[in-house]
PDB file of N, CA and C in Angstrom:
ATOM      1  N   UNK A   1      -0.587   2.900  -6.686  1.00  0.00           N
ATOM      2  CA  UNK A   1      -0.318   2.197  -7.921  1.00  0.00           C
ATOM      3  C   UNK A   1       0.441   3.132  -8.845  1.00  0.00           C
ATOM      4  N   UNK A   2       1.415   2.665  -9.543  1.00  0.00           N
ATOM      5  CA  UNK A   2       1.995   3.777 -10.352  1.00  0.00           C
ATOM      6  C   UNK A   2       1.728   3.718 -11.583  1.00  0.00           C
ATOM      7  N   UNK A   3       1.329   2.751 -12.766  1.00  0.00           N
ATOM      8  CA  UNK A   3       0.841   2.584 -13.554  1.00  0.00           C
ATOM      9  C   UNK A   3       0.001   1.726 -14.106  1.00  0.00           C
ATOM     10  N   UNK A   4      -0.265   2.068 -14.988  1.00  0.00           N
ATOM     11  CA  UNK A   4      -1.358   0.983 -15.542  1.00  0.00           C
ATOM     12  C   UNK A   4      -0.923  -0.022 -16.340  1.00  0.00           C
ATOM     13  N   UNK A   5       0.458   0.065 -16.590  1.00  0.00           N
ATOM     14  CA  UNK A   5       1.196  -0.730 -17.341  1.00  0.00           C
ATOM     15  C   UNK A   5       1.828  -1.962 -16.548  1.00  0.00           C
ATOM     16  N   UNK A   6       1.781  -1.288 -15.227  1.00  0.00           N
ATOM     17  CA  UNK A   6       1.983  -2.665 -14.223  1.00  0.00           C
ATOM     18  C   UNK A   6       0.751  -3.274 -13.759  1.00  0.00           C
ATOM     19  N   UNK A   7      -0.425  -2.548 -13.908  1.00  0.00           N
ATOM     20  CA  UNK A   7      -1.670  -3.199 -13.114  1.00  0.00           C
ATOM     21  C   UNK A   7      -1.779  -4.246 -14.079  1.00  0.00           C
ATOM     22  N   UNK A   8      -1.483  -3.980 -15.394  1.00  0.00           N
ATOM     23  CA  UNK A   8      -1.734  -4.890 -16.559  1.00  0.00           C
ATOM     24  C   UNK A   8      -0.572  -5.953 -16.410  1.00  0.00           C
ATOM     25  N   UNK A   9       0.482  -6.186 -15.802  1.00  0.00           N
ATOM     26  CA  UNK A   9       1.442  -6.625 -15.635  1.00  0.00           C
ATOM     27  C   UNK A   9       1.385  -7.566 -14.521  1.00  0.00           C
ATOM     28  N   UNK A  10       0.654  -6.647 -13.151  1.00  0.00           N
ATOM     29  CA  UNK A  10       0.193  -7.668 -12.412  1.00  0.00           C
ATOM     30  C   UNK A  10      -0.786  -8.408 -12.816  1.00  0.00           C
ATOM     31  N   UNK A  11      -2.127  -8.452 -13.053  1.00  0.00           N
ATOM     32  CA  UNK A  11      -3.048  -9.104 -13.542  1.00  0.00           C
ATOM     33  C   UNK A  11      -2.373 -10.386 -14.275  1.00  0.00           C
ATOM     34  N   UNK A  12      -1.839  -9.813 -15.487  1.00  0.00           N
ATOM     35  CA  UNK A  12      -1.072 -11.052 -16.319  1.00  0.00           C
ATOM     36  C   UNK A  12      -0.522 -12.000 -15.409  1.00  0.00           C
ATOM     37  N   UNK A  13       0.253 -11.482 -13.996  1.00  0.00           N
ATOM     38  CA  UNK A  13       1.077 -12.433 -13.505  1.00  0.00           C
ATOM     39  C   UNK A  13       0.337 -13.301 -12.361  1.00  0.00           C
ATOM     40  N   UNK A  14      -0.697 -12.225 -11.411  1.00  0.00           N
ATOM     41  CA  UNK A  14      -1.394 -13.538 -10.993  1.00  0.00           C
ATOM     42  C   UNK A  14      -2.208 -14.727 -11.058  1.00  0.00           C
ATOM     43  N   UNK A  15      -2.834 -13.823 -12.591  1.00  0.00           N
ATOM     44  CA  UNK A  15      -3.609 -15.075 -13.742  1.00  0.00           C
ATOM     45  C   UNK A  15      -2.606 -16.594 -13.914  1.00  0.00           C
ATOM     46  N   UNK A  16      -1.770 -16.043 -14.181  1.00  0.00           N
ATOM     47  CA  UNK A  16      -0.449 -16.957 -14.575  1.00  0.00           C
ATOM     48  C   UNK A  16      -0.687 -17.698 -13.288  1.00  0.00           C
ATOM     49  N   UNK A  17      -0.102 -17.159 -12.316  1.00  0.00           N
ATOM     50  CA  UNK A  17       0.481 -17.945 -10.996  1.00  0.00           C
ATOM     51  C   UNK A  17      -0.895 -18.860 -10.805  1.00  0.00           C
ATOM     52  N   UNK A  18      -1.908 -18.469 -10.769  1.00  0.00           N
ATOM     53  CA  UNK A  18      -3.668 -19.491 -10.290  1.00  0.00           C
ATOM     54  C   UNK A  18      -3.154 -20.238 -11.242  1.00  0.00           C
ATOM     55  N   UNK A  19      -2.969 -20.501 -12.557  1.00  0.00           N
ATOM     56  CA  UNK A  19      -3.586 -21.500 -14.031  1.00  0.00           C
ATOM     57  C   UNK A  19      -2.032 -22.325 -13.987  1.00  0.00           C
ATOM     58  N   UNK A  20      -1.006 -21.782 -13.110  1.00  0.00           N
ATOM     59  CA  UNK A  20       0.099 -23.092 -13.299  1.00  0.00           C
ATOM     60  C   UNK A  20      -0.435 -23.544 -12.484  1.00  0.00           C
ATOM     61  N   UNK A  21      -0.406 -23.082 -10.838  1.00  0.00           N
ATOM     62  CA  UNK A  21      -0.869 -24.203  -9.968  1.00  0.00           C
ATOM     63  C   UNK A  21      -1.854 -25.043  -9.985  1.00  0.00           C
ATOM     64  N   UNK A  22      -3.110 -24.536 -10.510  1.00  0.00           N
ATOM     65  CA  UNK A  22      -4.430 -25.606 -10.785  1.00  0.00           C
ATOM     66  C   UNK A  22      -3.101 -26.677 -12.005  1.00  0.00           C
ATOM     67  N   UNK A  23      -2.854 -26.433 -12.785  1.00  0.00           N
ATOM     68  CA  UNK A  23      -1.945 -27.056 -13.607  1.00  0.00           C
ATOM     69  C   UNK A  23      -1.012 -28.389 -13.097  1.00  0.00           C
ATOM     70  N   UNK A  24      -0.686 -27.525 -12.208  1.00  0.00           N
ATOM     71  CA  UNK A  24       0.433 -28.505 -10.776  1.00  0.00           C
ATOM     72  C   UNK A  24      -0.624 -29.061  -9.970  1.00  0.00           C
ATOM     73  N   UNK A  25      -1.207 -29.086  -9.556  1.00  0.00           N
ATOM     74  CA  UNK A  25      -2.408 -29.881  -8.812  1.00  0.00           C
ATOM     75  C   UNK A  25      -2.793 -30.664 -10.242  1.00  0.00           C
ATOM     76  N   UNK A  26      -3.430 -30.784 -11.233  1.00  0.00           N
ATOM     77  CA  UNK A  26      -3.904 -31.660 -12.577  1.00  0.00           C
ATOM     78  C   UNK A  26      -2.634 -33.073 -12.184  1.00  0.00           C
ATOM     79  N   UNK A  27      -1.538 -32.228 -12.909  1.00  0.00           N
ATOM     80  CA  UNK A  27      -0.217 -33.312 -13.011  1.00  0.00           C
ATOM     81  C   UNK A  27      -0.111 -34.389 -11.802  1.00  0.00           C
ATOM     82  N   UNK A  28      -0.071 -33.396 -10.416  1.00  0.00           N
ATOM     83  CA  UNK A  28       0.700 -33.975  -9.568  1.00  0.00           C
ATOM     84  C   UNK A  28      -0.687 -35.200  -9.215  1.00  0.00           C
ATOM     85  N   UNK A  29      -1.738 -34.695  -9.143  1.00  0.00           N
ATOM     86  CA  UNK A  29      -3.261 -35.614  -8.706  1.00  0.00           C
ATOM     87  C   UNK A  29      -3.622 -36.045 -10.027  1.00  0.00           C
ATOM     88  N   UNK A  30      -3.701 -36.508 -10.722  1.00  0.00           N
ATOM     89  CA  UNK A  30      -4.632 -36.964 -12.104  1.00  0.00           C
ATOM     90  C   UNK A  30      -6.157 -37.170 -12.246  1.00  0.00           C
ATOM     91  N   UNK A  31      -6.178 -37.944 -10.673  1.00  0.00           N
ATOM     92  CA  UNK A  31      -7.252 -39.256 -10.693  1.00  0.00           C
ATOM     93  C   UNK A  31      -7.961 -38.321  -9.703  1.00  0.00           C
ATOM     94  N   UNK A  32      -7.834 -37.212  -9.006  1.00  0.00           N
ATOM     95  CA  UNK A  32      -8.583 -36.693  -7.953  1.00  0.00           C
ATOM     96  C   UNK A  32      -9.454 -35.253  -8.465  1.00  0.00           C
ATOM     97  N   UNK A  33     -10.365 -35.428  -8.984  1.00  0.00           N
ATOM     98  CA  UNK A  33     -11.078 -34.129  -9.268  1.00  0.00           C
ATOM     99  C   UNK A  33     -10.194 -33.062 -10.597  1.00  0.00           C
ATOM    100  N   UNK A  34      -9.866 -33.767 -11.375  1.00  0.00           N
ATOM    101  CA  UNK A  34      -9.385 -32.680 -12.390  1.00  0.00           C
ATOM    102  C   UNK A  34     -10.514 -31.728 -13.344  1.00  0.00           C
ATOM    103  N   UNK A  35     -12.057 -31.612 -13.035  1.00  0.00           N
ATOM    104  CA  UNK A  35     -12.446 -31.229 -13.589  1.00  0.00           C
ATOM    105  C   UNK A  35     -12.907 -29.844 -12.551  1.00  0.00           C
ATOM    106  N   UNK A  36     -12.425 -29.911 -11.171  1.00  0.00           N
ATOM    107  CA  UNK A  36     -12.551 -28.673 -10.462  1.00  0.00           C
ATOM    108  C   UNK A  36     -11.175 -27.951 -10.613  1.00  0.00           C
ATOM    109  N   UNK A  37     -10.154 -28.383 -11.297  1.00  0.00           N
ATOM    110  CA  UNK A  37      -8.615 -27.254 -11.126  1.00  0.00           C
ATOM    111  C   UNK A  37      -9.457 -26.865 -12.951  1.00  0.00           C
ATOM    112  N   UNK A  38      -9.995 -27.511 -13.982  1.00  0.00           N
ATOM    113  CA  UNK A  38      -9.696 -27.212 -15.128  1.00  0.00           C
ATOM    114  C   UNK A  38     -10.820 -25.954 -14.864  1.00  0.00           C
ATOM    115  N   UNK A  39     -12.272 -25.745 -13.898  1.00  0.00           N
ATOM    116  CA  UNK A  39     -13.109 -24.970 -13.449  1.00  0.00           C
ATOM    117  C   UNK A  39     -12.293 -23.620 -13.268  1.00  0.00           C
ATOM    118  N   UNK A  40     -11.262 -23.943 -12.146  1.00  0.00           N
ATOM    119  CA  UNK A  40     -10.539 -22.816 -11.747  1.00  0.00           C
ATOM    120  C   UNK A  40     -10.294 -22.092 -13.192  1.00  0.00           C
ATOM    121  N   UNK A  41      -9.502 -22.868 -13.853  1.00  0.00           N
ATOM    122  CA  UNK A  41      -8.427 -22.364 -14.827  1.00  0.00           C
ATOM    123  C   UNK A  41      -9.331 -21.725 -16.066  1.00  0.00           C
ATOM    124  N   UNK A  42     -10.408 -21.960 -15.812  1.00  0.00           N
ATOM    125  CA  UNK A  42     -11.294 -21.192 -16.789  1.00  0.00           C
ATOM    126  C   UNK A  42     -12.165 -19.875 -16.076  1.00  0.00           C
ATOM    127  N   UNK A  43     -12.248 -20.001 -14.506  1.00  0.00           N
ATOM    128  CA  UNK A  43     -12.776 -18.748 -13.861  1.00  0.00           C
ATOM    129  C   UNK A  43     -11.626 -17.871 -14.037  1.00  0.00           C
ATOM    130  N   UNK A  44     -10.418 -18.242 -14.010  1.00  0.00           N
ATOM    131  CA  UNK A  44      -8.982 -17.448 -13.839  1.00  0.00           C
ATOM    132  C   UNK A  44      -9.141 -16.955 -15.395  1.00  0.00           C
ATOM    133  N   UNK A  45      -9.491 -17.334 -16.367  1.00  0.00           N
ATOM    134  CA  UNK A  45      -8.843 -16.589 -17.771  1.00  0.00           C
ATOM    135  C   UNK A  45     -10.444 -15.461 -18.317  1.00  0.00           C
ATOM    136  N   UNK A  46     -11.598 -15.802 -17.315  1.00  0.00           N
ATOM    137  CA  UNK A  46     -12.424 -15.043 -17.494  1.00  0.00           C
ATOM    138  C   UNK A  46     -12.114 -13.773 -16.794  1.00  0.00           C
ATOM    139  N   UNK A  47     -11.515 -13.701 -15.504  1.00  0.00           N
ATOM    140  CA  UNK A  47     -11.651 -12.941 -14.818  1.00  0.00           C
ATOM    141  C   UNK A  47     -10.545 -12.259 -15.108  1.00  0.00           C
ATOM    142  N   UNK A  48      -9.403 -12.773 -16.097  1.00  0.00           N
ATOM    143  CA  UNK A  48      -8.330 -11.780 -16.388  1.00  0.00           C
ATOM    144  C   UNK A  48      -8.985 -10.939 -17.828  1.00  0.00           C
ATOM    145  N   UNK A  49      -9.762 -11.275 -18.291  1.00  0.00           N
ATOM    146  CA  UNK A  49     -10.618 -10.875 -19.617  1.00  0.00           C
ATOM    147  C   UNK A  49     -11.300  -9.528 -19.299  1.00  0.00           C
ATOM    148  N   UNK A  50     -12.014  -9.638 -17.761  1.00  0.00           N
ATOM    149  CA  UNK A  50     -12.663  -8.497 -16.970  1.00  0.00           C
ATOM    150  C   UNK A  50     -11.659  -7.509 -16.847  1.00  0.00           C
ATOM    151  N   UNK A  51     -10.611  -8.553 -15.992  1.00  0.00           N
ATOM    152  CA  UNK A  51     -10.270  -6.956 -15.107  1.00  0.00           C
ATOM    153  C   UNK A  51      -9.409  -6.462 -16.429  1.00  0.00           C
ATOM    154  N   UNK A  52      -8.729  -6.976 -17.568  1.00  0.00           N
ATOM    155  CA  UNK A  52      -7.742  -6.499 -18.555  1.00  0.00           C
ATOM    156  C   UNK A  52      -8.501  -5.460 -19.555  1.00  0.00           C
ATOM    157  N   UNK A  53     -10.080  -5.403 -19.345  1.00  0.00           N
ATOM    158  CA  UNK A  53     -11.143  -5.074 -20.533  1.00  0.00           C
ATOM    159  C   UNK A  53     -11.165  -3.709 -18.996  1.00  0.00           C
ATOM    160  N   UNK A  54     -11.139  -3.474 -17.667  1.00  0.00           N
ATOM    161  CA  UNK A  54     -11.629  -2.543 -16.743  1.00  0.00           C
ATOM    162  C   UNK A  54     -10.225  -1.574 -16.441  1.00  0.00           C
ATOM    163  N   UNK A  55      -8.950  -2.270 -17.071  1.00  0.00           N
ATOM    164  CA  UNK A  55      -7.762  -1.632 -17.202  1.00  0.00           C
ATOM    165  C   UNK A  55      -8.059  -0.753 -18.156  1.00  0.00           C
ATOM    166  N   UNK A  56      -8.373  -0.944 -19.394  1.00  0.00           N
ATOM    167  CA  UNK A  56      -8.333  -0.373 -20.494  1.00  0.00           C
ATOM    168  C   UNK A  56      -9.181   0.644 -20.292  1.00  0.00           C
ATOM    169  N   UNK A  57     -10.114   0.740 -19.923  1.00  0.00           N
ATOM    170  CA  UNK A  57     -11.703   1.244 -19.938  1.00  0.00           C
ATOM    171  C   UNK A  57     -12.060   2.224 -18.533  1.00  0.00           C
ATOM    172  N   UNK A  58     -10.881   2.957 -18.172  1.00  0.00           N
ATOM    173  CA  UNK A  58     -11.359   3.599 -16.684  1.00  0.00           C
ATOM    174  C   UNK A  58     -12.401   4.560 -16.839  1.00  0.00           C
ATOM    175  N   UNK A  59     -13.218   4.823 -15.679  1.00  0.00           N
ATOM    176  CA  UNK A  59     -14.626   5.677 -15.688  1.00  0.00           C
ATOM    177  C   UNK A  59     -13.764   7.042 -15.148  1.00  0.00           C
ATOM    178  N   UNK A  60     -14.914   7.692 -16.055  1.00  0.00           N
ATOM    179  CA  UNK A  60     -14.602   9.287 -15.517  1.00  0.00           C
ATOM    180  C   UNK A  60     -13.529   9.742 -15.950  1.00  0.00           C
ATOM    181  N   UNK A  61     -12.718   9.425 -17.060  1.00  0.00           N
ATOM    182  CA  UNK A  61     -11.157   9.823 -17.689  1.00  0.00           C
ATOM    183  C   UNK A  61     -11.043  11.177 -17.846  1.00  0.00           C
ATOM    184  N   UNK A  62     -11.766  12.203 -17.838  1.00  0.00           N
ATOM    185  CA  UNK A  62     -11.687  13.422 -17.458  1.00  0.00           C
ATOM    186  C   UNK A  62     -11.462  13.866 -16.127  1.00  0.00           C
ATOM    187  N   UNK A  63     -11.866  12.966 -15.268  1.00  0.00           N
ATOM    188  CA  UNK A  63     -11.632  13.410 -13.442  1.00  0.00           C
ATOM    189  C   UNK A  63     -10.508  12.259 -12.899  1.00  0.00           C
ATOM    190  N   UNK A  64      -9.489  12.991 -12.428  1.00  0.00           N
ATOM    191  CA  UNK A  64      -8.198  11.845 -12.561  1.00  0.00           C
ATOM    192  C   UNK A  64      -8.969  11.600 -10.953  1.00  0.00           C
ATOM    193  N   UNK A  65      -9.489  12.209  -9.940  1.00  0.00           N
ATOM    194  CA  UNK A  65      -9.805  11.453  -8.745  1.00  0.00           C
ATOM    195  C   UNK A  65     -10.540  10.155  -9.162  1.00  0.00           C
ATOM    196  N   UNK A  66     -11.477  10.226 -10.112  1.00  0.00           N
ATOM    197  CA  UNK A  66     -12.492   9.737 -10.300  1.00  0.00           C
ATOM    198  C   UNK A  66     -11.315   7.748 -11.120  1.00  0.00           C
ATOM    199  N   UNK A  67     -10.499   8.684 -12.002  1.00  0.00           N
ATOM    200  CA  UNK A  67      -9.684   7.342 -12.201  1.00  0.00           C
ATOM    201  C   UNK A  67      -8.943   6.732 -11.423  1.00  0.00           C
ATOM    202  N   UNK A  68      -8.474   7.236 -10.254  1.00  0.00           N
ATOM    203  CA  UNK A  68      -7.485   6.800  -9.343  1.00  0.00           C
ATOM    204  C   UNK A  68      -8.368   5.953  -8.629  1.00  0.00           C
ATOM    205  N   UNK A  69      -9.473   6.577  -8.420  1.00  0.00           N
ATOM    206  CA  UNK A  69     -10.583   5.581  -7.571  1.00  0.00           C
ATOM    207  C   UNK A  69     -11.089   3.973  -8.285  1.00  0.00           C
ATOM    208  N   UNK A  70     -11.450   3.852  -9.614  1.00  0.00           N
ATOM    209  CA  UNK A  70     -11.488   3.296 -10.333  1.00  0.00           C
ATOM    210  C   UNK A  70     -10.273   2.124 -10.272  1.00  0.00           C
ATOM    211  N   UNK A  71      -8.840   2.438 -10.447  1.00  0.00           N
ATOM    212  CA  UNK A  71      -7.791   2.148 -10.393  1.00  0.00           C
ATOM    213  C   UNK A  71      -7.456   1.329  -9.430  1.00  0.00           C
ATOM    214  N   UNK A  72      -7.922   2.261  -8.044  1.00  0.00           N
ATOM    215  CA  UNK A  72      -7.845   1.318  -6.764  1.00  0.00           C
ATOM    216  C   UNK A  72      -8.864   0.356  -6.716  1.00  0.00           C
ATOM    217  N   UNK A  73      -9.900   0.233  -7.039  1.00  0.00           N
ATOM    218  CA  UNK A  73     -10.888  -0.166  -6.732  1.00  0.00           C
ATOM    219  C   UNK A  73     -10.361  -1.817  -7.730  1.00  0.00           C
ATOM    220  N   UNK A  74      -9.997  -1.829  -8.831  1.00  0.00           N
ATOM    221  CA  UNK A  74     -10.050  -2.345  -9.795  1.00  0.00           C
ATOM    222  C   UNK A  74      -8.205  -3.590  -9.426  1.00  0.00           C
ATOM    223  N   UNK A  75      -7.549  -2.700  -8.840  1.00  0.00           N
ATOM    224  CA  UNK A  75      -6.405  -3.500  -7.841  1.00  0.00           C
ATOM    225  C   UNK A  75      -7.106  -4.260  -6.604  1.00  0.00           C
ATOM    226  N   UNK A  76      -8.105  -3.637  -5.805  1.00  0.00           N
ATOM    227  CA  UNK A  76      -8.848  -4.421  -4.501  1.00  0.00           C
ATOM    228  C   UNK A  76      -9.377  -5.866  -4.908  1.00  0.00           C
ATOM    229  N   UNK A  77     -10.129  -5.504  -5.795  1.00  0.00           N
ATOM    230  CA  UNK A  77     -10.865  -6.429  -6.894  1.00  0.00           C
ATOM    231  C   UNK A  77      -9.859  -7.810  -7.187  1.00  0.00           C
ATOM    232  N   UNK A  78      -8.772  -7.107  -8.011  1.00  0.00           N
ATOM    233  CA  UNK A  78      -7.654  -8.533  -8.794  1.00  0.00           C
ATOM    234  C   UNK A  78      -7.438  -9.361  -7.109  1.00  0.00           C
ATOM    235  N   UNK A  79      -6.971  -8.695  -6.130  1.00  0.00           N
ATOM    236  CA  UNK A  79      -5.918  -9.489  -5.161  1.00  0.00           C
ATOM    237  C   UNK A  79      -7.579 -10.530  -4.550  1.00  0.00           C
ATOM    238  N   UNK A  80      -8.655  -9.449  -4.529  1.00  0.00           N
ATOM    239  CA  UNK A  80      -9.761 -10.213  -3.435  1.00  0.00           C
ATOM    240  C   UNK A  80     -10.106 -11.808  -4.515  1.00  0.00           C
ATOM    241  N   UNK A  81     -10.144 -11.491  -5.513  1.00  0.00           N
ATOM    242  CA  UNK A  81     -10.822 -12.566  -6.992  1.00  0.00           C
ATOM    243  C   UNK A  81      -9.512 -13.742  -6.484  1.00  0.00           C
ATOM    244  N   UNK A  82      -7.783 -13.392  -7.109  1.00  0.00           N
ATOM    245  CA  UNK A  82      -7.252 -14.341  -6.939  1.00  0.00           C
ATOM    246  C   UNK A  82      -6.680 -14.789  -5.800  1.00  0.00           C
ATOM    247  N   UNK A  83      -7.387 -14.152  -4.368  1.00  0.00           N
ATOM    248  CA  UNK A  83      -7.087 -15.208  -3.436  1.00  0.00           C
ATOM    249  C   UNK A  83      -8.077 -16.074  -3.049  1.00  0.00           C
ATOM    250  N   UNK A  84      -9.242 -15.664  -3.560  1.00  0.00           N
ATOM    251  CA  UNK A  84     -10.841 -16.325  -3.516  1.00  0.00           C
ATOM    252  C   UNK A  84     -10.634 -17.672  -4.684  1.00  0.00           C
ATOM    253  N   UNK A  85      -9.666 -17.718  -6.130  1.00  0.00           N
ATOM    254  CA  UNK A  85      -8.675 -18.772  -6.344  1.00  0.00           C
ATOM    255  C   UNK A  85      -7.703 -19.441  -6.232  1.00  0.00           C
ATOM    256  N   UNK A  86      -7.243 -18.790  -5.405  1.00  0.00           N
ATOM    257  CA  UNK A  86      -5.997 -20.082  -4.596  1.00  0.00           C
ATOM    258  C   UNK A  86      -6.676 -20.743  -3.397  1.00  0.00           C
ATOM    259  N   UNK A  87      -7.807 -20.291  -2.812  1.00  0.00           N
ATOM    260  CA  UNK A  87      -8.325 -20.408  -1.811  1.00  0.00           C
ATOM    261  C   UNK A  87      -9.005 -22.169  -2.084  1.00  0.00           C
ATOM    262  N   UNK A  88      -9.393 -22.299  -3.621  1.00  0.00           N
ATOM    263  CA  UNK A  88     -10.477 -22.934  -4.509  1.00  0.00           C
ATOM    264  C   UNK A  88      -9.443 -24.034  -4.496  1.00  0.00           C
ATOM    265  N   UNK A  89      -8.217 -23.913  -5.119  1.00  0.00           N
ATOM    266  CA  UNK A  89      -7.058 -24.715  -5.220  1.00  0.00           C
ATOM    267  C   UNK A  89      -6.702 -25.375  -4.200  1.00  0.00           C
ATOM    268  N   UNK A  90      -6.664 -24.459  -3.098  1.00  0.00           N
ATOM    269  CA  UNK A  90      -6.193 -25.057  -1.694  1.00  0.00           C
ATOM    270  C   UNK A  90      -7.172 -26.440  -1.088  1.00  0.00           C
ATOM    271  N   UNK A  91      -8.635 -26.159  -1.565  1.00  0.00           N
ATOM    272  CA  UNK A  91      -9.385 -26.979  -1.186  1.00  0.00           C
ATOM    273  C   UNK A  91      -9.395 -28.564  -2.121  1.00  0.00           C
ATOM    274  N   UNK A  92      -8.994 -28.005  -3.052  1.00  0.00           N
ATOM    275  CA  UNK A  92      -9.246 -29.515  -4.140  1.00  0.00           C
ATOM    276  C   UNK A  92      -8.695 -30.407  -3.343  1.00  0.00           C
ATOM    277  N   UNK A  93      -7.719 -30.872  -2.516  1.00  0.00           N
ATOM    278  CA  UNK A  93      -7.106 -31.722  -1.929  1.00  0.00           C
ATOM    279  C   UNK A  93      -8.222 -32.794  -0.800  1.00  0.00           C
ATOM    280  N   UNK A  94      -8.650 -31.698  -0.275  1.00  0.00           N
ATOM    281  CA  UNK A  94      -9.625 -32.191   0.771  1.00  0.00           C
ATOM    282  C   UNK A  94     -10.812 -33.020   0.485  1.00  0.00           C
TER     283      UNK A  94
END
């Protein structure tokens, strides 16, 4: 990871990408479960609240191993959360 200015950058953008598509699923379905994409779209703006509050806030800021670990750990986290929400999205159909 090279900065934290992109981890914050990514976060912002896959938050984004989950809350249009639940969005695009709302529009395109109306009548089919819109109260499980509006679910998503509120697990998605909690969980950007976390990880944007665990950006800010790294452990151990005196031991850069100790932040890099943190760092990674905290990137594993964003990709595992928003494919565990597109995953959520993928299903509304069914």
């Amino acid at each position: 990871m090279a900065s934290v200015k992109n981890l914050k950058k990514d976060i912002a953008f896959l938050v984004g990408e989950v809350i249009s598509d639940s969005q695009l699923f709302i529009m395109l379905n109306p009548k089919q479960n819109p109260d499980a994409a509006y679910s998503i779209i509120e697990d998605a703006v909690e969980m950007y609240n976390v990880m944007y509050q665990r950006a800010n806030h790294p452990d151990g800021k005196d031991n850069p191993k100790l932040v890099r670990q943190h760092y990674k750990a905290l990137y594993d986290d964003l990709l595992k959360q928003t494919h565990s929400l597109f995953e959520r999205i993928s299903k509304l159909k069914d």
